[in-house]
N, C-alpha and C. Protein backbone atom coordinates (compact mmCIF):
# COMPACT_ATOMS: atom_id res chain seq x y z
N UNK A 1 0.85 -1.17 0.00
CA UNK A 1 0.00 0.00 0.00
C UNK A 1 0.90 1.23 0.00
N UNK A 2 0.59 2.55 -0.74
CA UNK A 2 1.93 3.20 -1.20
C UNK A 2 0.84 4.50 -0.19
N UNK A 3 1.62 5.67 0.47
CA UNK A 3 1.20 6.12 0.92
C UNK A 3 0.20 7.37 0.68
N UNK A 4 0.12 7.34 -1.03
CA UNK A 4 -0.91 8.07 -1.41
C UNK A 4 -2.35 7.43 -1.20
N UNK A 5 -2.23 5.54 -1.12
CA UNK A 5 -3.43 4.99 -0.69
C UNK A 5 -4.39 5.17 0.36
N UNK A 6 -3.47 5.89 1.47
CA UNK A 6 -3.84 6.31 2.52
C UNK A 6 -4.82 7.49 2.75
N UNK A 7 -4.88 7.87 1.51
CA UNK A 7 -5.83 9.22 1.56
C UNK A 7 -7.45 8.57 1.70
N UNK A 8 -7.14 7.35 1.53
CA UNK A 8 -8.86 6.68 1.98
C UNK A 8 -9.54 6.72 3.22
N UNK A 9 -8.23 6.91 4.35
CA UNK A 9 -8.77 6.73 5.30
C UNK A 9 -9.26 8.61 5.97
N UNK A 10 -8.81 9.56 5.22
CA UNK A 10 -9.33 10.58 5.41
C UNK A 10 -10.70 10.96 5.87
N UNK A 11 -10.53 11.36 7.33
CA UNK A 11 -12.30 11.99 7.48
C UNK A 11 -12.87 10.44 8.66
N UNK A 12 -12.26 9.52 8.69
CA UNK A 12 -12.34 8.22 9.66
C UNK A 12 -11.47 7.71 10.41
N UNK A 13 -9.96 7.75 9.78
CA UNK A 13 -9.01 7.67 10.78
C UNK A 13 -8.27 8.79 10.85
N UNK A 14 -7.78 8.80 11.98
CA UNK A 14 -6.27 10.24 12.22
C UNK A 14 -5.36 9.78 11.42
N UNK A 15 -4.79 10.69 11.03
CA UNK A 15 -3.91 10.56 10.16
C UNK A 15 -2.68 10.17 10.70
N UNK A 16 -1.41 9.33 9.78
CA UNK A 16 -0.39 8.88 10.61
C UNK A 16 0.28 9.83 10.67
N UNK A 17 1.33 9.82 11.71
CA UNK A 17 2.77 11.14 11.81
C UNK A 17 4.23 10.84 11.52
N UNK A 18 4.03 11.72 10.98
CA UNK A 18 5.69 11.83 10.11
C UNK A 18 6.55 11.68 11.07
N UNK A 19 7.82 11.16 11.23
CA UNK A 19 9.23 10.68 12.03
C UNK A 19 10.48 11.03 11.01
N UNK A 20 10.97 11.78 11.13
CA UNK A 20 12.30 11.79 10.18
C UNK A 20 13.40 11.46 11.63
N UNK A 21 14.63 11.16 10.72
CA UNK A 21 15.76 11.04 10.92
C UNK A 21 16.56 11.42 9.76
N UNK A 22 17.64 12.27 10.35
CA UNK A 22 19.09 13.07 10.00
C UNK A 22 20.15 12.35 10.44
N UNK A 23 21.21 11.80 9.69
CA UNK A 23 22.58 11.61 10.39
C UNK A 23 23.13 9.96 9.25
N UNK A 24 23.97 9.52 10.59
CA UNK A 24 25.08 8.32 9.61
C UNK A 24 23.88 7.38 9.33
N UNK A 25 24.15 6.60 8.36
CA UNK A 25 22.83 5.87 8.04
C UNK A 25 23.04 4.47 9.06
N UNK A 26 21.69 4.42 9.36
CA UNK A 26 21.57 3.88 10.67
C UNK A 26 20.04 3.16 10.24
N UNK A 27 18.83 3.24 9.78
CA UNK A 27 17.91 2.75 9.49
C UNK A 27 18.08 1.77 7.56
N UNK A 28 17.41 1.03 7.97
CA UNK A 28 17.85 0.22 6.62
C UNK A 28 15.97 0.26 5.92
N UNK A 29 15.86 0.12 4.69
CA UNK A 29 14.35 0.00 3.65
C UNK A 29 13.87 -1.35 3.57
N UNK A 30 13.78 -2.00 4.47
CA UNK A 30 12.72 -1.76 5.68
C UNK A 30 13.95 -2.78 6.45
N UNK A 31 14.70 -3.56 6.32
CA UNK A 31 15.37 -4.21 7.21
C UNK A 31 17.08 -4.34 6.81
N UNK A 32 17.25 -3.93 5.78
CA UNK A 32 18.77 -3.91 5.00
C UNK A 32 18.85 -2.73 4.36
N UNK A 33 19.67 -2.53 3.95
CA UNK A 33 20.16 -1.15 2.80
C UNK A 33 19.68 -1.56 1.27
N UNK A 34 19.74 -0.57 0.51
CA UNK A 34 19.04 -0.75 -0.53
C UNK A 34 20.70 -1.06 -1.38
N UNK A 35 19.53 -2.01 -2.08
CA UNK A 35 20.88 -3.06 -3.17
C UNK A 35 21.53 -1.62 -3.90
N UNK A 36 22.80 -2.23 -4.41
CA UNK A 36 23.85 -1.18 -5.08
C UNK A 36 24.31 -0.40 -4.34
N UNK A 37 23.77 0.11 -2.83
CA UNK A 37 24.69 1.70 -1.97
C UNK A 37 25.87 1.18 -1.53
N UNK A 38 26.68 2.30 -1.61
CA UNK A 38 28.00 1.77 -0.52
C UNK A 38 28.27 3.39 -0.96
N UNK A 39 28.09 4.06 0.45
CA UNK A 39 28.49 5.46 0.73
C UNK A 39 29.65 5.95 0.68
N UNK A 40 30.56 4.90 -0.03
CA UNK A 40 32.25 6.08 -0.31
C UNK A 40 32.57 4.92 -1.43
N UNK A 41 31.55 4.75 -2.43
CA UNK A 41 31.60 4.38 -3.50
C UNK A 41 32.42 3.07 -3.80
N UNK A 42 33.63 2.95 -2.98
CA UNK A 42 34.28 1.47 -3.28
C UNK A 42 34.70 1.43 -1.87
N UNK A 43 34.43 -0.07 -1.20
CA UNK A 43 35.31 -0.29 -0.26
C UNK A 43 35.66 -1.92 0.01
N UNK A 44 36.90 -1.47 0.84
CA UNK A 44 37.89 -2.95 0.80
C UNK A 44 37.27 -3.57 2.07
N UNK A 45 37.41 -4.66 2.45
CA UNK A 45 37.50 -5.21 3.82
C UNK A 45 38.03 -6.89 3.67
N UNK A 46 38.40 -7.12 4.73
CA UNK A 46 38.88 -8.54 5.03
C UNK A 46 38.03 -9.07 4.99
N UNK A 47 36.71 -9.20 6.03
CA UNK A 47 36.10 -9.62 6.28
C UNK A 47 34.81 -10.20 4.63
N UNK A 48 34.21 -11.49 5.46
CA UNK A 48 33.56 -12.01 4.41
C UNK A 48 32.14 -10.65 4.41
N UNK A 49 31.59 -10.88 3.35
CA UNK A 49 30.47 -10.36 3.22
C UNK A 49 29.49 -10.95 3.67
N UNK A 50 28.18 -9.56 4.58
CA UNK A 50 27.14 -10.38 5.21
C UNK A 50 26.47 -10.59 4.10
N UNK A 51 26.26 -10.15 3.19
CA UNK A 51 24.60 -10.67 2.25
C UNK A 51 25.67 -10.73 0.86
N UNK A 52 25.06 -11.80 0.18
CA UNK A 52 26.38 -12.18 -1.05
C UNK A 52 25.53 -11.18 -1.78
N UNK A 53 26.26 -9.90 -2.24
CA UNK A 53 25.68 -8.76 -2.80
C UNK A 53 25.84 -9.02 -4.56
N UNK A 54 25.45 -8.92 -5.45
CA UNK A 54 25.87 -8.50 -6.57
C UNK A 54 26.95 -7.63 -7.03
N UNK A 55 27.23 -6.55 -6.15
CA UNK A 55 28.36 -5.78 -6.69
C UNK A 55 29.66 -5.66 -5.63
N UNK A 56 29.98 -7.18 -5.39
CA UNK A 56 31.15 -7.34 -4.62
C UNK A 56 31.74 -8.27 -5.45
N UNK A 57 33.04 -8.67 -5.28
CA UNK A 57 34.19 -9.82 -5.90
C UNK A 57 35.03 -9.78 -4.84
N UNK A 58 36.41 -11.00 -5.04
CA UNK A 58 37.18 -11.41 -3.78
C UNK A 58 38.28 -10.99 -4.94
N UNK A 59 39.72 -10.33 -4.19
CA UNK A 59 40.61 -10.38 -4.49
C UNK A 59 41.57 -10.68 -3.64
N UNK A 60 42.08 -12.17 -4.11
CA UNK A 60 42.76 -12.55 -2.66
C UNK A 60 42.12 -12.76 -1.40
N UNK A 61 42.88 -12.17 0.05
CA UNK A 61 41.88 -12.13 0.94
C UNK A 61 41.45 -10.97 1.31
N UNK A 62 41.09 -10.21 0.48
CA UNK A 62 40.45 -9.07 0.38
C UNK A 62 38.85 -9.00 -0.46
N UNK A 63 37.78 -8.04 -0.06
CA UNK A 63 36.58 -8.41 -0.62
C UNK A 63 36.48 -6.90 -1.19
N UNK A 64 35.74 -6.90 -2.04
CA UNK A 64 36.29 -5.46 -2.64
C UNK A 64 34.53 -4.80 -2.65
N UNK A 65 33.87 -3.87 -2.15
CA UNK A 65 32.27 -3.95 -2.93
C UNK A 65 32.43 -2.52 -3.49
N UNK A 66 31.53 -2.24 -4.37
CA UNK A 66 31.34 -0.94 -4.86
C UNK A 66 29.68 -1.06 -5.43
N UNK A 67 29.39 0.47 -4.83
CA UNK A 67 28.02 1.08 -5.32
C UNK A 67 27.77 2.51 -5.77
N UNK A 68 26.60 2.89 -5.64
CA UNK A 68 26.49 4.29 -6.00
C UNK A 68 26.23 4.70 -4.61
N UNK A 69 26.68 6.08 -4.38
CA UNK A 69 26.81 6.71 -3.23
C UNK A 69 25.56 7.18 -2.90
N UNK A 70 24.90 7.95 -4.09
CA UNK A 70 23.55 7.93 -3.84
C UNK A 70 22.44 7.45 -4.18
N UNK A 71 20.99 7.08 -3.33
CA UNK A 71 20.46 6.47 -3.51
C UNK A 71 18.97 6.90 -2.89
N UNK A 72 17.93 6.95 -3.78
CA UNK A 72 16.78 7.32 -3.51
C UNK A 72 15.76 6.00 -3.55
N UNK A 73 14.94 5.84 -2.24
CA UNK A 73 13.84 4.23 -1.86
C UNK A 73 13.14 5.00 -0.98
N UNK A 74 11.71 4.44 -1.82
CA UNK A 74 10.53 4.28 -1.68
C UNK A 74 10.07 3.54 -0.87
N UNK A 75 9.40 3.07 0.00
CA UNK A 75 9.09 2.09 0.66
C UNK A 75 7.89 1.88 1.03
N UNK A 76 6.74 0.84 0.84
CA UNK A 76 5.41 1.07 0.46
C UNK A 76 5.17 0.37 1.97
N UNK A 77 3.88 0.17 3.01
CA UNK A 77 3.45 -0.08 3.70
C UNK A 77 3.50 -1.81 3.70
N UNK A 78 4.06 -2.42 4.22
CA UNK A 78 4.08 -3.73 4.05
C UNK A 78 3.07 -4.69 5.13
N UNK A 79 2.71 -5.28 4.78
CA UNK A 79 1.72 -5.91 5.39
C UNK A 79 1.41 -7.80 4.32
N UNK A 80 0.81 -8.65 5.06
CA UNK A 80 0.26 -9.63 4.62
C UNK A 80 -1.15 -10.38 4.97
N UNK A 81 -1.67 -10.58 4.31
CA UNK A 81 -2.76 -11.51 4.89
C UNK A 81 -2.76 -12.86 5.07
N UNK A 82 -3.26 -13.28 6.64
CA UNK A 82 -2.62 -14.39 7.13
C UNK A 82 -3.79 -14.48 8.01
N UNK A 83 -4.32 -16.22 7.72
CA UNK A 83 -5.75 -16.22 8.23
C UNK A 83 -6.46 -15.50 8.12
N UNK A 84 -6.92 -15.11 7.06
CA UNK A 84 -7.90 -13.75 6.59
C UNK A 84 -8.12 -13.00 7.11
N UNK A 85 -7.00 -12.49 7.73
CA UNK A 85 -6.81 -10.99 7.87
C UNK A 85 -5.65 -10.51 7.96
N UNK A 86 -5.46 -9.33 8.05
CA UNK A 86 -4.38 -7.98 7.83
C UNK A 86 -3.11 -8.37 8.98
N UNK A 87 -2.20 -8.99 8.54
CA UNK A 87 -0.71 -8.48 9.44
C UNK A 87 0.33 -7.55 9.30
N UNK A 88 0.57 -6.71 9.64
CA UNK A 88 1.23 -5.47 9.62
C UNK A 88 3.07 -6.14 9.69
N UNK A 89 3.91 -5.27 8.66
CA UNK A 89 4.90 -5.50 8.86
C UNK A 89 6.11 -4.45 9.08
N UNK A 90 5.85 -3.65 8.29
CA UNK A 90 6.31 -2.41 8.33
C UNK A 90 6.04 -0.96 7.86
N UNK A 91 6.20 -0.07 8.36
CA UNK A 91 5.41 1.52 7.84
C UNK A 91 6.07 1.94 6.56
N UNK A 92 4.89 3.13 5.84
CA UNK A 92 5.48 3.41 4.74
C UNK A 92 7.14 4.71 5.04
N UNK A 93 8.04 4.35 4.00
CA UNK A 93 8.59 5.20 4.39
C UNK A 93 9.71 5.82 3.03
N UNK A 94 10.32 6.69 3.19
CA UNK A 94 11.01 7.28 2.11
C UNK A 94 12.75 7.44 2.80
N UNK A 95 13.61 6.81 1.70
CA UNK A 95 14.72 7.16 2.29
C UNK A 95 15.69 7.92 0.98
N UNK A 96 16.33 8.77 2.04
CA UNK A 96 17.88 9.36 0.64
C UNK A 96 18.87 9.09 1.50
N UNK A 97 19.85 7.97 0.85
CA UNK A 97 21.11 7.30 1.45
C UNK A 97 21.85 8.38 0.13
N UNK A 98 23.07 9.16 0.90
CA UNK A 98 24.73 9.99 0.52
C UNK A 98 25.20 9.90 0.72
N UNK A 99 26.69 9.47 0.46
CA UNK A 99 28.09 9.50 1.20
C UNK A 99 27.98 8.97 2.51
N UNK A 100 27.35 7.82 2.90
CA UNK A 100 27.05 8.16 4.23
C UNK A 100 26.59 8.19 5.20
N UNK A 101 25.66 9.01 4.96
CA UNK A 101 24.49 9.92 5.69
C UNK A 101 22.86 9.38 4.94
N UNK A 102 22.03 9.70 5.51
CA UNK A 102 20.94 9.41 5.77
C UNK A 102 19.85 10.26 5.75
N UNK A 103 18.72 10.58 5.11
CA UNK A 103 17.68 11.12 5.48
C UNK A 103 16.45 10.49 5.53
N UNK A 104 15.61 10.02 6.69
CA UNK A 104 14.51 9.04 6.39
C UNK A 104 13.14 9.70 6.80
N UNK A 105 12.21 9.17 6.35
CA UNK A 105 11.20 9.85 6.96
C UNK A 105 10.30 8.72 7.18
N UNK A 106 9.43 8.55 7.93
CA UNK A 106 8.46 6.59 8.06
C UNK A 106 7.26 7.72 8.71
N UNK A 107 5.99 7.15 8.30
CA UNK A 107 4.97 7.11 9.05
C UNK A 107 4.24 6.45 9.86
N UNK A 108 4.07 7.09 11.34
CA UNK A 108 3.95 5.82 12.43
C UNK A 108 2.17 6.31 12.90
N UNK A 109 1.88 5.63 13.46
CA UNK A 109 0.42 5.82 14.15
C UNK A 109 0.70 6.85 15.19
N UNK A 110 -0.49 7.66 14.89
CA UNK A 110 -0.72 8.90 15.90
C UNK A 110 -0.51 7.86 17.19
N UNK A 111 -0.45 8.98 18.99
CA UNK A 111 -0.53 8.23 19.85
C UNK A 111 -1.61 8.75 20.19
N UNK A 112 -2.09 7.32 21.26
CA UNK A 112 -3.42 7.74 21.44
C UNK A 112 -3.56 8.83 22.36
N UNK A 113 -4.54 9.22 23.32
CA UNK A 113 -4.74 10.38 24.09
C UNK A 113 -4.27 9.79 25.13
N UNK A 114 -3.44 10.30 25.92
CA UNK A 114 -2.79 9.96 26.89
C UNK A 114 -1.16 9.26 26.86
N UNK A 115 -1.03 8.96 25.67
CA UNK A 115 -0.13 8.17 26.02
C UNK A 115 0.87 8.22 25.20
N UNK A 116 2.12 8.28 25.48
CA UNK A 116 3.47 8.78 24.55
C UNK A 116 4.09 7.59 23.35
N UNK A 117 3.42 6.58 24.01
CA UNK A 117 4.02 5.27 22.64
C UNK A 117 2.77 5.34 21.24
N UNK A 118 2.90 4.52 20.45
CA UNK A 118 2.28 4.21 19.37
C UNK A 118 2.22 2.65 19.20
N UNK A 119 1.48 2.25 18.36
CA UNK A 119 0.88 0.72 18.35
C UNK A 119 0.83 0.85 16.56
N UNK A 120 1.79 0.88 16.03
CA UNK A 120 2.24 0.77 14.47
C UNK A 120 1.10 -0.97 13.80
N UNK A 121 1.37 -1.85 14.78
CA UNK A 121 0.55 -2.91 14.32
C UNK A 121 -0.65 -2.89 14.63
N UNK A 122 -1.72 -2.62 15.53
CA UNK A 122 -3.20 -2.10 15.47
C UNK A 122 -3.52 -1.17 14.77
N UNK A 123 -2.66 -0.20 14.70
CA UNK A 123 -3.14 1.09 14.12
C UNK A 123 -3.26 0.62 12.50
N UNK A 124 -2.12 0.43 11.94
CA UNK A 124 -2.37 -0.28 10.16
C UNK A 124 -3.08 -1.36 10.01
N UNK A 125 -3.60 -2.51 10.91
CA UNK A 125 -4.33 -3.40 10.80
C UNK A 125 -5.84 -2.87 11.13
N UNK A 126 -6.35 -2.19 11.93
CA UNK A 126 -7.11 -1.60 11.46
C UNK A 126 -7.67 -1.03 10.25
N UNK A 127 -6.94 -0.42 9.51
CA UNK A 127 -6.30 0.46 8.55
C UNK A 127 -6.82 -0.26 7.32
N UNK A 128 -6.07 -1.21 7.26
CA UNK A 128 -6.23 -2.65 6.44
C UNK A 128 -7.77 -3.26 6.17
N UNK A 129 -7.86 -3.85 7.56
CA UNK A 129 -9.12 -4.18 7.63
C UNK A 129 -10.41 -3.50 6.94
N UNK A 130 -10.53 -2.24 7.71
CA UNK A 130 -11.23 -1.04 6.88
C UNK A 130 -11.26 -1.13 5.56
N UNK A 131 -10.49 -1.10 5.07
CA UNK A 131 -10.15 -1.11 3.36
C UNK A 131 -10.23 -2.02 2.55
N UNK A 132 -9.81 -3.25 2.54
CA UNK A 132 -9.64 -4.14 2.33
C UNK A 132 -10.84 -6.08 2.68
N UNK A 133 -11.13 -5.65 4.08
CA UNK A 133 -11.70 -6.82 4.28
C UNK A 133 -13.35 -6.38 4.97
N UNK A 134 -13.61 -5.09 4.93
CA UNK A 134 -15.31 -4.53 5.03
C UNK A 134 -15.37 -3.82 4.26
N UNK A 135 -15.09 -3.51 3.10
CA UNK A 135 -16.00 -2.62 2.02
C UNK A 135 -15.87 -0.88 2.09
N UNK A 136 -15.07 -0.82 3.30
CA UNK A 136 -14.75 0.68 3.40
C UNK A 136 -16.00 0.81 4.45
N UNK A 137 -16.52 0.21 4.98
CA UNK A 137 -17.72 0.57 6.36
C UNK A 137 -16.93 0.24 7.47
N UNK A 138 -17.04 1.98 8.32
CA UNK A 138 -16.07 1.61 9.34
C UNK A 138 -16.79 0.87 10.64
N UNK A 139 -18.81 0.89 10.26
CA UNK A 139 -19.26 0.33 11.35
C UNK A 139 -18.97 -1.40 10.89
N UNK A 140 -19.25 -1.95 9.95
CA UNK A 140 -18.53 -3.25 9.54
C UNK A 140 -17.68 -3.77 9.79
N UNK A 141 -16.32 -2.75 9.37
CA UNK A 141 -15.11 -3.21 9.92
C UNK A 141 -15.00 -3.27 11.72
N UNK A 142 -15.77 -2.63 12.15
CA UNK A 142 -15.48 -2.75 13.50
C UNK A 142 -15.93 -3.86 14.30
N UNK A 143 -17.35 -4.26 14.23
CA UNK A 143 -18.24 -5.38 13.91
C UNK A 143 -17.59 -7.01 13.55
N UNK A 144 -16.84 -6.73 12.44
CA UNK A 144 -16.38 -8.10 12.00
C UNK A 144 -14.83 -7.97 12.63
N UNK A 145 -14.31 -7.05 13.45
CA UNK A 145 -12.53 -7.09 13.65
C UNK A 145 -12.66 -8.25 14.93
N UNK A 146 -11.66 -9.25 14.44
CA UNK A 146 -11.59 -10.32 14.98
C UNK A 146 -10.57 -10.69 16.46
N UNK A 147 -9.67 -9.68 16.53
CA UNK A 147 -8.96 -10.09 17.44
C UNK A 147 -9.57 -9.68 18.93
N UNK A 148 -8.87 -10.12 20.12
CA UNK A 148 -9.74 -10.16 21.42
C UNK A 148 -8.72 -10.24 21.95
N UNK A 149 -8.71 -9.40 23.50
CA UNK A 149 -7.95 -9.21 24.65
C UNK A 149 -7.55 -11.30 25.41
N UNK A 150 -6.38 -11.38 25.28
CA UNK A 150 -6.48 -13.08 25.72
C UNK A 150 -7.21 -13.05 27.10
N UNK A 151 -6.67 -12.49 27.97
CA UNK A 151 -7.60 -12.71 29.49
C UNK A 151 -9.05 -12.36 29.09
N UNK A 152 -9.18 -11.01 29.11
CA UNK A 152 -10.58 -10.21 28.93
C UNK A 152 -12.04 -10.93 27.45
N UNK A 153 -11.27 -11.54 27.02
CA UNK A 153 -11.86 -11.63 25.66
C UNK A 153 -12.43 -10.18 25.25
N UNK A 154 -11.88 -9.10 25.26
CA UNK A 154 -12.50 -7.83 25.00
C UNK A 154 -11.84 -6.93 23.81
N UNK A 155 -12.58 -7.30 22.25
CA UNK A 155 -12.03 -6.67 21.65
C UNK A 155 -11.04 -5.69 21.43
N UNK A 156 -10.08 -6.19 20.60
CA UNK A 156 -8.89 -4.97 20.99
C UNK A 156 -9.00 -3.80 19.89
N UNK A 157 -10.54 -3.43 19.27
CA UNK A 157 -10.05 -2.47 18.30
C UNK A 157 -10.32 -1.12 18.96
N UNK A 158 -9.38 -0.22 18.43
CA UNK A 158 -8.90 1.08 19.42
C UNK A 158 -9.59 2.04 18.58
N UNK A 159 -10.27 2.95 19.48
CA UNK A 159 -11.37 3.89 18.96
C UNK A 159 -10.76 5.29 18.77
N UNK A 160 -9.30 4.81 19.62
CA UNK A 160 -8.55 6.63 19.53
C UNK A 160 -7.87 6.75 18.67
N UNK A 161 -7.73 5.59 17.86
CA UNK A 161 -7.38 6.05 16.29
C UNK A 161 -8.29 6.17 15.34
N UNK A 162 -9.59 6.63 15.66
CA UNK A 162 -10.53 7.16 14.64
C UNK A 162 -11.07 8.62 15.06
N UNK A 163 -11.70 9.61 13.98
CA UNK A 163 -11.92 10.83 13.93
C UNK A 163 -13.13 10.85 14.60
N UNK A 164 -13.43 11.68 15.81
CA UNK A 164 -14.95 11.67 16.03
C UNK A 164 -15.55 12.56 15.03
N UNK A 165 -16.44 11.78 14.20
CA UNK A 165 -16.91 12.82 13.10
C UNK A 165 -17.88 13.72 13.81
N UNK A 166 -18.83 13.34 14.91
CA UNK A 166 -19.56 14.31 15.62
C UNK A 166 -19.21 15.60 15.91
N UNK A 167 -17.81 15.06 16.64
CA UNK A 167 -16.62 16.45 17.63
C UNK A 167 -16.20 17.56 16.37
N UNK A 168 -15.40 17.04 15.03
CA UNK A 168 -15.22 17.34 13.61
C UNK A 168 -16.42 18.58 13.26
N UNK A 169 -17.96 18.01 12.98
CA UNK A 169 -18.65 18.79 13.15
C UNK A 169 -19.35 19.57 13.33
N UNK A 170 -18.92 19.61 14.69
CA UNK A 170 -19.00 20.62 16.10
C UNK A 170 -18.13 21.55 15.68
N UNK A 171 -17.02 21.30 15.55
CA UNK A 171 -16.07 22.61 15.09
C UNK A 171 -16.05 23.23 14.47
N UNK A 172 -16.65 22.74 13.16
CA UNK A 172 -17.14 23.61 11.84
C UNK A 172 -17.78 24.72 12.08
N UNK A 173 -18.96 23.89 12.64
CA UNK A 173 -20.31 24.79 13.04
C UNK A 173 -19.88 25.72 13.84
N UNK A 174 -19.31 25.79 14.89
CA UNK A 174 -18.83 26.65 15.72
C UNK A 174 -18.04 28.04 15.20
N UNK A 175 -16.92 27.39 14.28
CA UNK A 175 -16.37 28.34 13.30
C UNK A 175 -17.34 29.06 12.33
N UNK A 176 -18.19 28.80 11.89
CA UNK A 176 -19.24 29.56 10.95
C UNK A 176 -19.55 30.59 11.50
């Protein structure tokens, strides 16, 4: 799901929030570096290579790799369906790998009210669900969302990641 898809959930869910990171590259698209980079364009090492790359060779006991320094990835919302329904794998995100350095940006789930963490896997499985496995009815999707608290048996779908459309327009009106 590419993150212009996301404009579906406009007007029903909160929208997700942007996270960048600045600095040495340190985050990988979505779990490794993107094929071909190597930020100072050729480098030597002794050591064997972790992932048998395409643009490495052995000379001697030396491993030689070379890439392009820069590098622009896309990274679309990853997810699978597993037992008919939505598993979340990773957020959408955009990276520019230089010399180096790093600029990333990922979109994570708002937090809810109160509380400083985020829930990246409810929040897009929701998300999913909605879209994908009820027809775009968010009273449906809520209705048919299958997972349950293990002690409580008490549905775990979270209401503070949706827009109160009531509260929404209350504000309007108010502003008029």
């Amino acid at each position: 799901m590419k993150i212009k898809e996301l404009e579906e959930i406009k007007g029903i869910f909160k929208p997700p929030k942007k996270e960048y990171y600045f600095g040495k590259v340190r985050h990988g698209t979505p779990y490794m570096y993107p094929r071909n980079y190597c930020g100072s364009i050729i480098k030597i090492r002794k050591e064997k290579p972790i992932f048998n790359r395409l643009n490495n060779f052995k000379l001697g006991k030396y491993f030689i790799f070379y890439g392009y320094p820069i590098i622009i990835s896309k990274v679309q919302l990853g997810w699978k369906d597993k037992f008919n329904s939505p598993r979340y794998e990773w957020s959408p995100q955009f990276h520019i790998f230089m010399f180096g350095l790093q600029f990333a940006m990922w979109w994570n789930a708002p937090s809810p009210a109160g509380h400083s963490d985020y829930n990246n896997d409810r929040y897009y499985e929701m998300i999913l669900h909605y879209l994908y496995y009820s027809d775009k009815d968010i009273k449906k999707a809520k209705d048919t969302w299958g997972w349950v608290e293990f002690d409580s048996k008490q549905s775990t779908w979270n209401k503070d990641y949706l827009i109160n459309l009531r509260l929404e327009k209350l504000k309007k009106i108010m502003k008029i």
